[in-house]
C-alpha atoms as a PDB file:
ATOM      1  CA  UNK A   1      37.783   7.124 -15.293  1.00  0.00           C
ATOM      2  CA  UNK A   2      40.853   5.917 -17.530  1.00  0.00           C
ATOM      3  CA  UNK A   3      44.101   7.846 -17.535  1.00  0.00           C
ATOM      4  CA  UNK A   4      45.905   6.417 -20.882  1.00  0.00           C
ATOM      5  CA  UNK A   5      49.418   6.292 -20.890  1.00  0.00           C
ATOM      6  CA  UNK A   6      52.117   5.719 -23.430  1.00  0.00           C
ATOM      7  CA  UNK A   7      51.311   1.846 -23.561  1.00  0.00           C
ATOM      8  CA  UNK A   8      47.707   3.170 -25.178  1.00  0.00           C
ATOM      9  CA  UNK A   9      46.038   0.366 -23.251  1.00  0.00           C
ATOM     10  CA  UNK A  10      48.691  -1.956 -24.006  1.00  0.00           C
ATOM     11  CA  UNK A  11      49.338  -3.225 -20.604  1.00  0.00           C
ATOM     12  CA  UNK A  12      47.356  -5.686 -18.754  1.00  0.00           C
ATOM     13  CA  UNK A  13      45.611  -2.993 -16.151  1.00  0.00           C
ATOM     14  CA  UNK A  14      45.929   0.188 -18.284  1.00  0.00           C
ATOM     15  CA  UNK A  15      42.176   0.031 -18.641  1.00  0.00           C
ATOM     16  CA  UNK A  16      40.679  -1.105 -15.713  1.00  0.00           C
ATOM     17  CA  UNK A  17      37.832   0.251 -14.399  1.00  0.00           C
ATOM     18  CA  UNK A  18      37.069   2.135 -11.797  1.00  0.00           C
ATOM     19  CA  UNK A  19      34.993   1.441  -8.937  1.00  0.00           C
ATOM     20  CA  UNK A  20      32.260   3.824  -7.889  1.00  0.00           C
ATOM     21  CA  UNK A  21      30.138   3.885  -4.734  1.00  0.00           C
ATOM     22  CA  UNK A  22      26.822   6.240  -6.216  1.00  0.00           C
ATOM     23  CA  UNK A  23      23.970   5.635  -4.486  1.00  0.00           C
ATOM     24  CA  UNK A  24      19.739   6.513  -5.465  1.00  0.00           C
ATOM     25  CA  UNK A  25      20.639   6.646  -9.138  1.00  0.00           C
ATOM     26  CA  UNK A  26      17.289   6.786 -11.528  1.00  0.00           C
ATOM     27  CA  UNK A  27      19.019   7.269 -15.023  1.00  0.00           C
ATOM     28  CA  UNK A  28      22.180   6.690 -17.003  1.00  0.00           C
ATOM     29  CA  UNK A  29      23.155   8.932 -19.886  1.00  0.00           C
ATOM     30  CA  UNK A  30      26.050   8.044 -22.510  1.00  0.00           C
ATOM     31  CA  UNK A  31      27.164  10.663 -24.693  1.00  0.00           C
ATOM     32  CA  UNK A  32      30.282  11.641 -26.556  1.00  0.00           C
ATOM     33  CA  UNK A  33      31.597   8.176 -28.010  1.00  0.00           C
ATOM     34  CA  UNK A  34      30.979   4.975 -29.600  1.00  0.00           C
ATOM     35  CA  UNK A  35      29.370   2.333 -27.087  1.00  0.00           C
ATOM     36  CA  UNK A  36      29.294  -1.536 -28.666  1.00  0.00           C
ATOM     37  CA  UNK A  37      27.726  -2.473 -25.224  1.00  0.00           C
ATOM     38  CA  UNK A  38      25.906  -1.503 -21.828  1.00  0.00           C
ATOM     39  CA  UNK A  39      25.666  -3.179 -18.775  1.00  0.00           C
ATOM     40  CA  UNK A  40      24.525  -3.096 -15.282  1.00  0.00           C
ATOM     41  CA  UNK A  41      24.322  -5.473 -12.365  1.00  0.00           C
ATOM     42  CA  UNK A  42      23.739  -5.606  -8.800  1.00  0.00           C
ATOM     43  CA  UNK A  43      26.743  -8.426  -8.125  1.00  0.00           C
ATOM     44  CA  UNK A  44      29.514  -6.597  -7.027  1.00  0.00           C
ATOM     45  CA  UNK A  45      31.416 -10.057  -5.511  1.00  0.00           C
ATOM     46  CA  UNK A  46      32.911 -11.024  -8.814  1.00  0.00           C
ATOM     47  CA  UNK A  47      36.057  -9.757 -10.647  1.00  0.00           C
ATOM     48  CA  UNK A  48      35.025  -7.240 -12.869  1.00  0.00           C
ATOM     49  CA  UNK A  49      35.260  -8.314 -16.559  1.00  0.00           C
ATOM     50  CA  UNK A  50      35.238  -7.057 -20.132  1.00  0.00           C
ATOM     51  CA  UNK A  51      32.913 -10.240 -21.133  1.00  0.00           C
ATOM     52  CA  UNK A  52      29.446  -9.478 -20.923  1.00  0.00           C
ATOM     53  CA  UNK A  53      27.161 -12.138 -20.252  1.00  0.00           C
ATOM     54  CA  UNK A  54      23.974 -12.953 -22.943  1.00  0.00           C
ATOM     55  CA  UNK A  55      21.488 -14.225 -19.568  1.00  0.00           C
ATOM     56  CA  UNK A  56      19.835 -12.353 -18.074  1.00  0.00           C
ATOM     57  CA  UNK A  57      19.039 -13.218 -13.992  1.00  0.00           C
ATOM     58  CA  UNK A  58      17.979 -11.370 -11.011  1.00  0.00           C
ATOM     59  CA  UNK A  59      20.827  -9.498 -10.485  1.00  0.00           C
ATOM     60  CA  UNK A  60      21.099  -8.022 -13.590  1.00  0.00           C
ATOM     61  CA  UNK A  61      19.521  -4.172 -14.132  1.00  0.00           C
ATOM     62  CA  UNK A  62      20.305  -3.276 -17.943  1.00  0.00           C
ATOM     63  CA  UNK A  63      21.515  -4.980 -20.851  1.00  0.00           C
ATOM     64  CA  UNK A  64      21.932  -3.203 -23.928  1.00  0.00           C
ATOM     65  CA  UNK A  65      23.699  -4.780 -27.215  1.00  0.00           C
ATOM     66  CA  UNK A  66      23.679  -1.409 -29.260  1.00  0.00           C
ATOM     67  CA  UNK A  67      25.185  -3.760 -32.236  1.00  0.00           C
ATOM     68  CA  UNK A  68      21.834  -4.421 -32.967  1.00  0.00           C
ATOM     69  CA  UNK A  69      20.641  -0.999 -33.770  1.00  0.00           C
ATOM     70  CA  UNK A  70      18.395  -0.227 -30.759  1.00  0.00           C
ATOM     71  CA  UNK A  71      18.947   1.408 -27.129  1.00  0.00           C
ATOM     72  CA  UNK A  72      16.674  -1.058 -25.618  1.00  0.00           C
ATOM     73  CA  UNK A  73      18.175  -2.305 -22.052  1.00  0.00           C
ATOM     74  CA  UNK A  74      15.566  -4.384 -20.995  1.00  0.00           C
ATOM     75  CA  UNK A  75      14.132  -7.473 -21.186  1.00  0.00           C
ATOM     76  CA  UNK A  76      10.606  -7.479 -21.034  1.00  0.00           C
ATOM     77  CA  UNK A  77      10.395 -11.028 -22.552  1.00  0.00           C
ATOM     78  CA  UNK A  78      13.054 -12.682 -19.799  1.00  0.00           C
ATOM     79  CA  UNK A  79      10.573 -11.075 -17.285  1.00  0.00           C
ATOM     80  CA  UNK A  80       7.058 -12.110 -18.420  1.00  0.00           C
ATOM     81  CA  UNK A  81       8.892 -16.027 -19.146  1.00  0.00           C
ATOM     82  CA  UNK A  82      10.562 -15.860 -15.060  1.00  0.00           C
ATOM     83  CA  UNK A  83       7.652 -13.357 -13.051  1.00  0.00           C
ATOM     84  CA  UNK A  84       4.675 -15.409 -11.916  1.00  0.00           C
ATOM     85  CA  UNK A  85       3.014 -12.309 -10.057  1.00  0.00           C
ATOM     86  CA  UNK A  86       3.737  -8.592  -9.187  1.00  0.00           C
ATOM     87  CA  UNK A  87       2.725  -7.713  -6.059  1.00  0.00           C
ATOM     88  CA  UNK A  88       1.976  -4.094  -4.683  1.00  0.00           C
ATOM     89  CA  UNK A  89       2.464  -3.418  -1.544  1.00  0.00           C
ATOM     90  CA  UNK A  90       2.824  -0.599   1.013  1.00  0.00           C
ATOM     91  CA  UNK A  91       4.051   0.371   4.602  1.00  0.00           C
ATOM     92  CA  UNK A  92       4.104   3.725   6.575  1.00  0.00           C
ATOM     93  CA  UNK A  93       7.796   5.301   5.879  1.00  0.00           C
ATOM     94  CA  UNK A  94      10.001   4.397   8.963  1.00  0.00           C
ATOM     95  CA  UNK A  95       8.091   1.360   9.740  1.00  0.00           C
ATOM     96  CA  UNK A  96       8.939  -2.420   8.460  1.00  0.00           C
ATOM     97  CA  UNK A  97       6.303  -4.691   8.103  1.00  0.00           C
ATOM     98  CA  UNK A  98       4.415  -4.398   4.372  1.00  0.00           C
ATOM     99  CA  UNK A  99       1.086  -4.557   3.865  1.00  0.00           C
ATOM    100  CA  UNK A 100       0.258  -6.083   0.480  1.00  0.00           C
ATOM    101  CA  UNK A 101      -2.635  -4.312  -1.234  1.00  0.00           C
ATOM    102  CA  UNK A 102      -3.117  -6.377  -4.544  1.00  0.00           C
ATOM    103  CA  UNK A 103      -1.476  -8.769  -6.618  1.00  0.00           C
ATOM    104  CA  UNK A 104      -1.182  -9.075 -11.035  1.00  0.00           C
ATOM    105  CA  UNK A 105      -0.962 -12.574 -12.582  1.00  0.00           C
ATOM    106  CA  UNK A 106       2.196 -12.562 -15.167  1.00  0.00           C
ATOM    107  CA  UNK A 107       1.640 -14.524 -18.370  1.00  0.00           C
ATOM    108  CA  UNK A 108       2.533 -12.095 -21.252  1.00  0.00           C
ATOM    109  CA  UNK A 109       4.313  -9.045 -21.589  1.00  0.00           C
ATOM    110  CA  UNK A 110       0.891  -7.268 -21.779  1.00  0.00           C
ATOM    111  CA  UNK A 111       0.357  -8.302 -18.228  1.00  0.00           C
ATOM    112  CA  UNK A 112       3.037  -5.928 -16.608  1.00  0.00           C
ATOM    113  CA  UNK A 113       0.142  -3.088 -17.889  1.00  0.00           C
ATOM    114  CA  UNK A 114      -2.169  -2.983 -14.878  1.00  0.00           C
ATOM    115  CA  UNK A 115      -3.889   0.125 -13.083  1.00  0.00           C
ATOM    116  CA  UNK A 116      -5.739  -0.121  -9.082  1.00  0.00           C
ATOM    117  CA  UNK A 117      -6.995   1.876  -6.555  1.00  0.00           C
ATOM    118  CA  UNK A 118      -5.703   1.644  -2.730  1.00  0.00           C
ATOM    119  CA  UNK A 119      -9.284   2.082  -1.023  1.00  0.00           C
ATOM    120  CA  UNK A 120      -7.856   0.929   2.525  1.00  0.00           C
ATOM    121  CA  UNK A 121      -5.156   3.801   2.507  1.00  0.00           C
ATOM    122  CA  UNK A 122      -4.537   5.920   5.731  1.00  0.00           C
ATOM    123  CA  UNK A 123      -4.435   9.759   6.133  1.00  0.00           C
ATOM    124  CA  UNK A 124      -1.716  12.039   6.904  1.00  0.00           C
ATOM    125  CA  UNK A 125       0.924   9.920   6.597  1.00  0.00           C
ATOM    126  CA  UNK A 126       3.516   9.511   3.905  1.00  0.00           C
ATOM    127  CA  UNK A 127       3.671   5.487   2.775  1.00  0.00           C
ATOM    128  CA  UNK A 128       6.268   3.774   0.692  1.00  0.00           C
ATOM    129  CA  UNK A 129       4.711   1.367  -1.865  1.00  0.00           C
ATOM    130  CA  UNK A 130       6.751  -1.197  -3.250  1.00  0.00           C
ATOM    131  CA  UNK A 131       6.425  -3.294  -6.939  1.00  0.00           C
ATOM    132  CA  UNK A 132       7.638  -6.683  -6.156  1.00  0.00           C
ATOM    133  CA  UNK A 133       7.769  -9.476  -8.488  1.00  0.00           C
ATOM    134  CA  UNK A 134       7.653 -12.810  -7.905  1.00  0.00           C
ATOM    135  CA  UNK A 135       9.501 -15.920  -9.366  1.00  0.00           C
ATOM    136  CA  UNK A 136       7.740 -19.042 -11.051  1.00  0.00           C
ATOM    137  CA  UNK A 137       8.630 -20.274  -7.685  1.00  0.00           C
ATOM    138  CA  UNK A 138       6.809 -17.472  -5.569  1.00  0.00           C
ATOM    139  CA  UNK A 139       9.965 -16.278  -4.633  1.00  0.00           C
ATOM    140  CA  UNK A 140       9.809 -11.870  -3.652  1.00  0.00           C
ATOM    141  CA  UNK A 141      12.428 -10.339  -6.067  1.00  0.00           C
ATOM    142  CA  UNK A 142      14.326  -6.898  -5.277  1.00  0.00           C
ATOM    143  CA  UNK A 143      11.593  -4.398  -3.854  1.00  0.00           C
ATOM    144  CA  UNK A 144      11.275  -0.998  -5.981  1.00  0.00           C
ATOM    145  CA  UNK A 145      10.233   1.801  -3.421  1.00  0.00           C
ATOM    146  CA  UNK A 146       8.634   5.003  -4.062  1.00  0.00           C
ATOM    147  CA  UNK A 147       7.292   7.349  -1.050  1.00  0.00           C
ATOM    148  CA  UNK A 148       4.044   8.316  -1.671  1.00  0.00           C
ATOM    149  CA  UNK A 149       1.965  11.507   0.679  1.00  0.00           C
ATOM    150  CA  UNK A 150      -1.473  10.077   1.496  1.00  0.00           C
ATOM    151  CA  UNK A 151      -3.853  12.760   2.734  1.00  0.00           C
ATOM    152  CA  UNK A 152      -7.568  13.401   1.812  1.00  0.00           C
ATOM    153  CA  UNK A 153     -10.182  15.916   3.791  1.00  0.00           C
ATOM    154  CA  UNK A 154     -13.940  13.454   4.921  1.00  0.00           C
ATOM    155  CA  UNK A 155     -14.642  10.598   6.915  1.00  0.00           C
ATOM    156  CA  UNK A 156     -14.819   7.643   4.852  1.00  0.00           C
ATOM    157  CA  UNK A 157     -16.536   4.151   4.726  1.00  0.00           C
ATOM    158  CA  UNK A 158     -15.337   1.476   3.094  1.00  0.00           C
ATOM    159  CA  UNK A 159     -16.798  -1.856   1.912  1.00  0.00           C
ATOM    160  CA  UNK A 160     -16.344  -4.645  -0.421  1.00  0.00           C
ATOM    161  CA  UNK A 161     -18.403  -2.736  -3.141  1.00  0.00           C
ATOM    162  CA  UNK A 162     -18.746   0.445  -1.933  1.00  0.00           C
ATOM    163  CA  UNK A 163     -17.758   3.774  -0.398  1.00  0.00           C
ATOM    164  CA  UNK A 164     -19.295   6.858   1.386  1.00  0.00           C
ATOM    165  CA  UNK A 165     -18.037   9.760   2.656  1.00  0.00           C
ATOM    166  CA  UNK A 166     -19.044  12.591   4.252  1.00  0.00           C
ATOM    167  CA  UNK A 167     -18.264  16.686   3.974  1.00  0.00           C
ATOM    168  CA  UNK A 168     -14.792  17.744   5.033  1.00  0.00           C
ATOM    169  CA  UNK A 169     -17.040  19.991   7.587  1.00  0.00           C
ATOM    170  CA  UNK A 170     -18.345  17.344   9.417  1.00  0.00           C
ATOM    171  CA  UNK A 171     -18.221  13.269  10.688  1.00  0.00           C
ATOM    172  CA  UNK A 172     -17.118  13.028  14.179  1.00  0.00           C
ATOM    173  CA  UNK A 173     -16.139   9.750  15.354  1.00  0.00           C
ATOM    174  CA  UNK A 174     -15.894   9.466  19.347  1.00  0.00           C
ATOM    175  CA  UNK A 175     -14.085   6.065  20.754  1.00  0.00           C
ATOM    176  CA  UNK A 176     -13.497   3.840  23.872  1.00  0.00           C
ATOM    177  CA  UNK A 177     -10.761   1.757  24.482  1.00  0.00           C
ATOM    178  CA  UNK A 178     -11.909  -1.455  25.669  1.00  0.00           C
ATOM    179  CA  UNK A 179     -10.202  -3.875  27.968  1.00  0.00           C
ATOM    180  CA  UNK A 180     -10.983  -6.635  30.176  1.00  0.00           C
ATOM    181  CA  UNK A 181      -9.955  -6.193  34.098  1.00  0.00           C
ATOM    182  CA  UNK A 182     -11.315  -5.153  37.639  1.00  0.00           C
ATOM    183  CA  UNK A 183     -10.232  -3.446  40.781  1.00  0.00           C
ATOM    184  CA  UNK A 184      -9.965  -3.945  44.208  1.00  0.00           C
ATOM    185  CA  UNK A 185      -9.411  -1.619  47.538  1.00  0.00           C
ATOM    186  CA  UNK A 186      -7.495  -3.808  49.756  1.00  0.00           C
ATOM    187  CA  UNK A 187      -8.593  -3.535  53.543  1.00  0.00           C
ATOM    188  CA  UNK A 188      -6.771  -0.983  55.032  1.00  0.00           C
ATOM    189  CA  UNK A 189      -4.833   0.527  52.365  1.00  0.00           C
ATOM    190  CA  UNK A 190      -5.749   3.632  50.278  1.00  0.00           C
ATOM    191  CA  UNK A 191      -5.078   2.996  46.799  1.00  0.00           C
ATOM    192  CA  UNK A 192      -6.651  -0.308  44.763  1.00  0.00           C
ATOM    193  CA  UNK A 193      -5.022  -3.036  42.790  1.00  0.00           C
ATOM    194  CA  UNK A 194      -6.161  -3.678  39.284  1.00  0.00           C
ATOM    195  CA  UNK A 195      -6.570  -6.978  38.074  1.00  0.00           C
ATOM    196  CA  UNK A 196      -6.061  -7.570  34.170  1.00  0.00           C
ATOM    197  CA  UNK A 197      -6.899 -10.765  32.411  1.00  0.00           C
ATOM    198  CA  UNK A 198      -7.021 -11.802  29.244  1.00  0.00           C
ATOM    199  CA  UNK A 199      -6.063 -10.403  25.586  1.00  0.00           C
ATOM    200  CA  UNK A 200      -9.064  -8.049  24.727  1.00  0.00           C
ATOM    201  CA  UNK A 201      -7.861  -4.857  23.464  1.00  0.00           C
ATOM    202  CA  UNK A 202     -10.062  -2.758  21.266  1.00  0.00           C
ATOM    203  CA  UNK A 203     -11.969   0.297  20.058  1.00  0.00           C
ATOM    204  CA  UNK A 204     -15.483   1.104  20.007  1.00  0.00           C
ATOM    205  CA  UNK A 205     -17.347   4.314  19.207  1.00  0.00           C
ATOM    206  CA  UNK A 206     -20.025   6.144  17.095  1.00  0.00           C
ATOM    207  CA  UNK A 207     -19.816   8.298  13.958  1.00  0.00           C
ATOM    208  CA  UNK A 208     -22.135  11.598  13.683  1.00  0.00           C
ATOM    209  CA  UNK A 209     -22.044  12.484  10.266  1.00  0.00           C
ATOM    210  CA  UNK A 210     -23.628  14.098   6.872  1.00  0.00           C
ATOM    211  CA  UNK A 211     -23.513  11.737   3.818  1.00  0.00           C
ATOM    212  CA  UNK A 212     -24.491  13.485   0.613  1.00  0.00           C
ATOM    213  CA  UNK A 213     -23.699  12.225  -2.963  1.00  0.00           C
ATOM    214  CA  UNK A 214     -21.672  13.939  -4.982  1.00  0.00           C
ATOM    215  CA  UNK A 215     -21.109  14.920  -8.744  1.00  0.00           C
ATOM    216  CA  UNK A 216     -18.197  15.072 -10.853  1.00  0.00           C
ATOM    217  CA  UNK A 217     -17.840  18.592  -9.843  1.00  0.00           C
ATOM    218  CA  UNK A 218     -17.680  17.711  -6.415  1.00  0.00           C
ATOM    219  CA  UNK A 219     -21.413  19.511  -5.902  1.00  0.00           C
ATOM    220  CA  UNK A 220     -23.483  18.377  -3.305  1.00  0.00           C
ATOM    221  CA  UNK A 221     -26.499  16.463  -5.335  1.00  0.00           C
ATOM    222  CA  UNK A 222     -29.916  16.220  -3.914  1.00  0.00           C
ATOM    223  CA  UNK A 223     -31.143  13.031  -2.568  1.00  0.00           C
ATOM    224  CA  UNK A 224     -34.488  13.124  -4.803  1.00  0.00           C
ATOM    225  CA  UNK A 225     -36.383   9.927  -3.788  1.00  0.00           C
ATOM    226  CA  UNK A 226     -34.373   9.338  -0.704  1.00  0.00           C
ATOM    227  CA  UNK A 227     -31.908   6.533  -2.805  1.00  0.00           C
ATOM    228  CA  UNK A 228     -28.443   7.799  -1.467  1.00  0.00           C
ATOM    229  CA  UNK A 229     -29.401   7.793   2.056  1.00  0.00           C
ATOM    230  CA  UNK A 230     -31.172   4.494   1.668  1.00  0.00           C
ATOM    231  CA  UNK A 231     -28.219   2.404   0.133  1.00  0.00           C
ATOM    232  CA  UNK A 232     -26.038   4.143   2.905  1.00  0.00           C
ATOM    233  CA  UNK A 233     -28.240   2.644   5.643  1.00  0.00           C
ATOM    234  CA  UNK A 234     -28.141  -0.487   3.435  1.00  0.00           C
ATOM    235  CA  UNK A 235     -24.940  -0.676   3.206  1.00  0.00           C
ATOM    236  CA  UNK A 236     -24.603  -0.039   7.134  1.00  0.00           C
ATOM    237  CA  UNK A 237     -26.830  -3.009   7.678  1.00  0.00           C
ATOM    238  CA  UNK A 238     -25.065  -5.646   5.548  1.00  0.00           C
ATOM    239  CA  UNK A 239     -23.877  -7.362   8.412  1.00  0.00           C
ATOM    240  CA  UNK A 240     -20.263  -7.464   6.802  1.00  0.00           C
ATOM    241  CA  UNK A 241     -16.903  -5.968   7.885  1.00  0.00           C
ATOM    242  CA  UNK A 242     -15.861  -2.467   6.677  1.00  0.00           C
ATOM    243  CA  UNK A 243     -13.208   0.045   7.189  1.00  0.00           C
ATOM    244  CA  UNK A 244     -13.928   3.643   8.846  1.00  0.00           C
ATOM    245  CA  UNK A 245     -10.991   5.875   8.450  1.00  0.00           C
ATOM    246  CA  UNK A 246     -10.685   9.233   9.584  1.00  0.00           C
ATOM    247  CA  UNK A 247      -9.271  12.872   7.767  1.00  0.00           C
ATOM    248  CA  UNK A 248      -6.728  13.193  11.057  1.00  0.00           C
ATOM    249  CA  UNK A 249      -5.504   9.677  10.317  1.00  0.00           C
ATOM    250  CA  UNK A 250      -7.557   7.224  12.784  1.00  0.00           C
ATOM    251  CA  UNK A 251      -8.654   4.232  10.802  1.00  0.00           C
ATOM    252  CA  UNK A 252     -10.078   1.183  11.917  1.00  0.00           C
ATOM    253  CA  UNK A 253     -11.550  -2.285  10.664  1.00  0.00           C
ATOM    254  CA  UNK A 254     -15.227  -1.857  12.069  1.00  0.00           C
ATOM    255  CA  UNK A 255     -18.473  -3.924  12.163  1.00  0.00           C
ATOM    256  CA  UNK A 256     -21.317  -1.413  12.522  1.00  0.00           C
ATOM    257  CA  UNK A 257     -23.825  -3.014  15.705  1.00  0.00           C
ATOM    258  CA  UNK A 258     -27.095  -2.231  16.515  1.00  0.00           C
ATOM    259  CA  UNK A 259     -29.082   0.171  15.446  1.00  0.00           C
ATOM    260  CA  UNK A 260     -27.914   3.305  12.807  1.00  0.00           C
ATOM    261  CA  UNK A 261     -30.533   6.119  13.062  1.00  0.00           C
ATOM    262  CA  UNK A 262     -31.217   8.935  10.202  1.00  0.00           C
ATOM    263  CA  UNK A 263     -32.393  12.026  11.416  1.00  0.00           C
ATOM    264  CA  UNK A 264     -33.423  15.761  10.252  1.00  0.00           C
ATOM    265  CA  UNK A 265     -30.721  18.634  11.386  1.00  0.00           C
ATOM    266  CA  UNK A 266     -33.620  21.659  11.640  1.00  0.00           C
ATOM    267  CA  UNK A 267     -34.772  20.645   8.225  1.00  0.00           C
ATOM    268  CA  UNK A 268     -36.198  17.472   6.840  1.00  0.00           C
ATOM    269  CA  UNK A 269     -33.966  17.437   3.449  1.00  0.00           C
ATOM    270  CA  UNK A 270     -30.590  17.871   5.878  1.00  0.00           C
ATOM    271  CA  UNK A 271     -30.161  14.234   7.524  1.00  0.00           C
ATOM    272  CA  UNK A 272     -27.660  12.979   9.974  1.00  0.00           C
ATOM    273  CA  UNK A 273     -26.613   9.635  10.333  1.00  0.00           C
ATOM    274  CA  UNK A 274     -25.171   8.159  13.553  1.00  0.00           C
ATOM    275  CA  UNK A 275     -23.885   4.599  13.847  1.00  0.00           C
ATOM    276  CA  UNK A 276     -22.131   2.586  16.463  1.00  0.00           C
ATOM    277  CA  UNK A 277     -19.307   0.296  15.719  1.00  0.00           C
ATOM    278  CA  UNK A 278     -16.459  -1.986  17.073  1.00  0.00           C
ATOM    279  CA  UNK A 279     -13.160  -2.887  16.006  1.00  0.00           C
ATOM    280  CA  UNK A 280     -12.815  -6.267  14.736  1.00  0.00           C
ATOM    281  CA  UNK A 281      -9.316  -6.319  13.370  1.00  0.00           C
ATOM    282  CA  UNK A 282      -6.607  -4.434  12.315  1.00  0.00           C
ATOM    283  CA  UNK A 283      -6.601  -2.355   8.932  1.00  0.00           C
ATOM    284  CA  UNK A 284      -3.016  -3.084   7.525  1.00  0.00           C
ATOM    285  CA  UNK A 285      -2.911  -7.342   8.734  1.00  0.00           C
ATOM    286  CA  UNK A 286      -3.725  -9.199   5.586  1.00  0.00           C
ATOM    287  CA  UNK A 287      -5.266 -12.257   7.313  1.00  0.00           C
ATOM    288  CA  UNK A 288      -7.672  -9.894   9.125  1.00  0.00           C
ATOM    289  CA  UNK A 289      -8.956  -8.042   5.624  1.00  0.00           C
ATOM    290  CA  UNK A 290      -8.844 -11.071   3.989  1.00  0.00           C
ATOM    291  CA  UNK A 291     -11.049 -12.797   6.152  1.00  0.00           C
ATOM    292  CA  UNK A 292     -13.222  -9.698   6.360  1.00  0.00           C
ATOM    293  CA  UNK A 293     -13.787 -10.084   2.891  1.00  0.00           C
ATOM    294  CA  UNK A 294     -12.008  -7.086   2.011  1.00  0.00           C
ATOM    295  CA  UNK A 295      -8.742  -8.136   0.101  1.00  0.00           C
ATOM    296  CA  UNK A 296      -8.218 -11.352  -1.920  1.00  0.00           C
ATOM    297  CA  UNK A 297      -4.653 -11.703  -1.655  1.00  0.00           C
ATOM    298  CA  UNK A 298      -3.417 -15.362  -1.449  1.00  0.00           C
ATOM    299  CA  UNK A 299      -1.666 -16.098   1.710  1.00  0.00           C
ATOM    300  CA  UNK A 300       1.577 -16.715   0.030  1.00  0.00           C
ATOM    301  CA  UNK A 301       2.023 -13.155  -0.686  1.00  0.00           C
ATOM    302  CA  UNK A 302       0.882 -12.199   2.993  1.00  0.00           C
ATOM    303  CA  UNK A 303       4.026 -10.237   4.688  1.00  0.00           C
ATOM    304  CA  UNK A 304       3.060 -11.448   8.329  1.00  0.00           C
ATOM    305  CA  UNK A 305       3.154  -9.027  11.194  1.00  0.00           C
END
């Protein structure tokens, strides 16, 4: 906002800008005049000048020299020369600690182009995910948040190479709550005193469930040969670390024990498998999937809980 007076921008502060205190904003249109330059920072310290600086750093947002006869305000090339890695990462909205999903080696411009799948992700919750790049000194730059609604209708579990689900209509998962301790009734007195020792805190339980593979039309398919059912028991069997996550938003970081049984529900072609299980980490700790085999993020980009 400029109010011109008689002096036509002739005195010193006649076209000063003015300072603004917009929050959120996701675009920036120009329209009705001649622009020579565009530019956007998040330093706010400094006195604000008509010089416009040619480098680029981490503060700056856009940069557009429209002399040159494009609207281009970025600078893909400063990026790919200063970003070692982007990182994605998540957390549940309202909560603070990050969870990093994957990280994207940065040597070209090509390399910002890169596509994943969250596998690990939790139900009925809404997440924010975050883009975060990193400097040739593994440095985190600024954070760019979206909120993202993460819902989806089965029981799921998740390994290193594979996944299996079952219908929306059924997989029941029962738990305990294990803890060390013991009680005593004192002589004399009527109620006991509990003794707790130690650290041990976890879950344990059993899932009851029908697996059936599915095609692209999301139609049950037959299990001709019995080869779905016997890579699920398979991959129950492994003897490595998976993650059993729930439609109402349980989730866990499991080891299946001893023994998983397949059995007919009134006929032989309907099976039911049942499996035991106890928790062996948390879900959302990097250290814990990493050592279950189950993320390969480098500890430097670990956000610690």
């Amino acid at each position: 906002m400029v109010f011109y007076g008689t002096t036509f921008i002739g005195g010193l502060y006649t076209a000063q800008p003015t300072p603004t205190n917009a929050e959120n904003l996701t675009y920036l249109t120009l329209h009705g005049g001649k622009y020579s330059d565009l530019y956007g920072t998040k330093e706010v310290e400094s006195q604000p000048t008509l010089d416009i600086p040619d480098e680029w750093n981490w503060n700056t947002i856009m940069r557009a020299d429209f002399s040159t006869g494009t609207t281009v305000a970025g600078n893909v090339d400063w990026l790919a020369e200063n970003v070692s890695v982007v990182a994605i990462k998540r957390r549940i909205q309202g909560t603070f600690d990050w969870y990093t999903v994957a990280t994207y080696p940065i040597e070209v411009e090509e390399d910002f182009t890169f596509k994943g799948v969250d596998r690990f992700n939790q139900s009925n919750v809404t997440y924010e995910y975050a883009i975060v790049p990193y400097d040739l000194e593994n440095n985190p730059g600024v954070y760019s948040i979206i909120p993202v609604d993460s819902n989806f209708d089965a029981l799921f579990v998740v390994g290193a190479d594979a996944t299996y689900k079952t219908f929306h209509t059924s997989g029941n998962i029962d738990t305990t709550r294990n803890i060390t301790g013991n009680y005593n009734v004192p002589l004399n007195d009527r109620y006991p005193v509990f003794f707790h020792s130690g650290l041990m805190n976890f879950d344990s339980g059993s899932v009851d469930g029908a697996f059936y593979d599915l095609d692209e039309a999301c139609q049950m398919v037959e299990d001709v040969g019995y080869f779905y059912k016997k890579g699920l028991m398979d991959f129950l069997t492994d003897g490595n670390p998976k993650v059993l996550k729930h439609s109402d938003g349980r989730i866990w970081l499991i080891q299946v024990v001893p023994s998983p049984t397949d059995s007919a529900q009134n006929t032989y072609k309907i099976r039911n498998i049942t499996f035991n299980w106890i928790q062996t980490g948390e879900h959302d700790d990097n250290e814990d999937m990493y050592w279950a085999n189950l993320n390969d993020v480098e500890e430097i980009y670990w956000d610690r809980i």
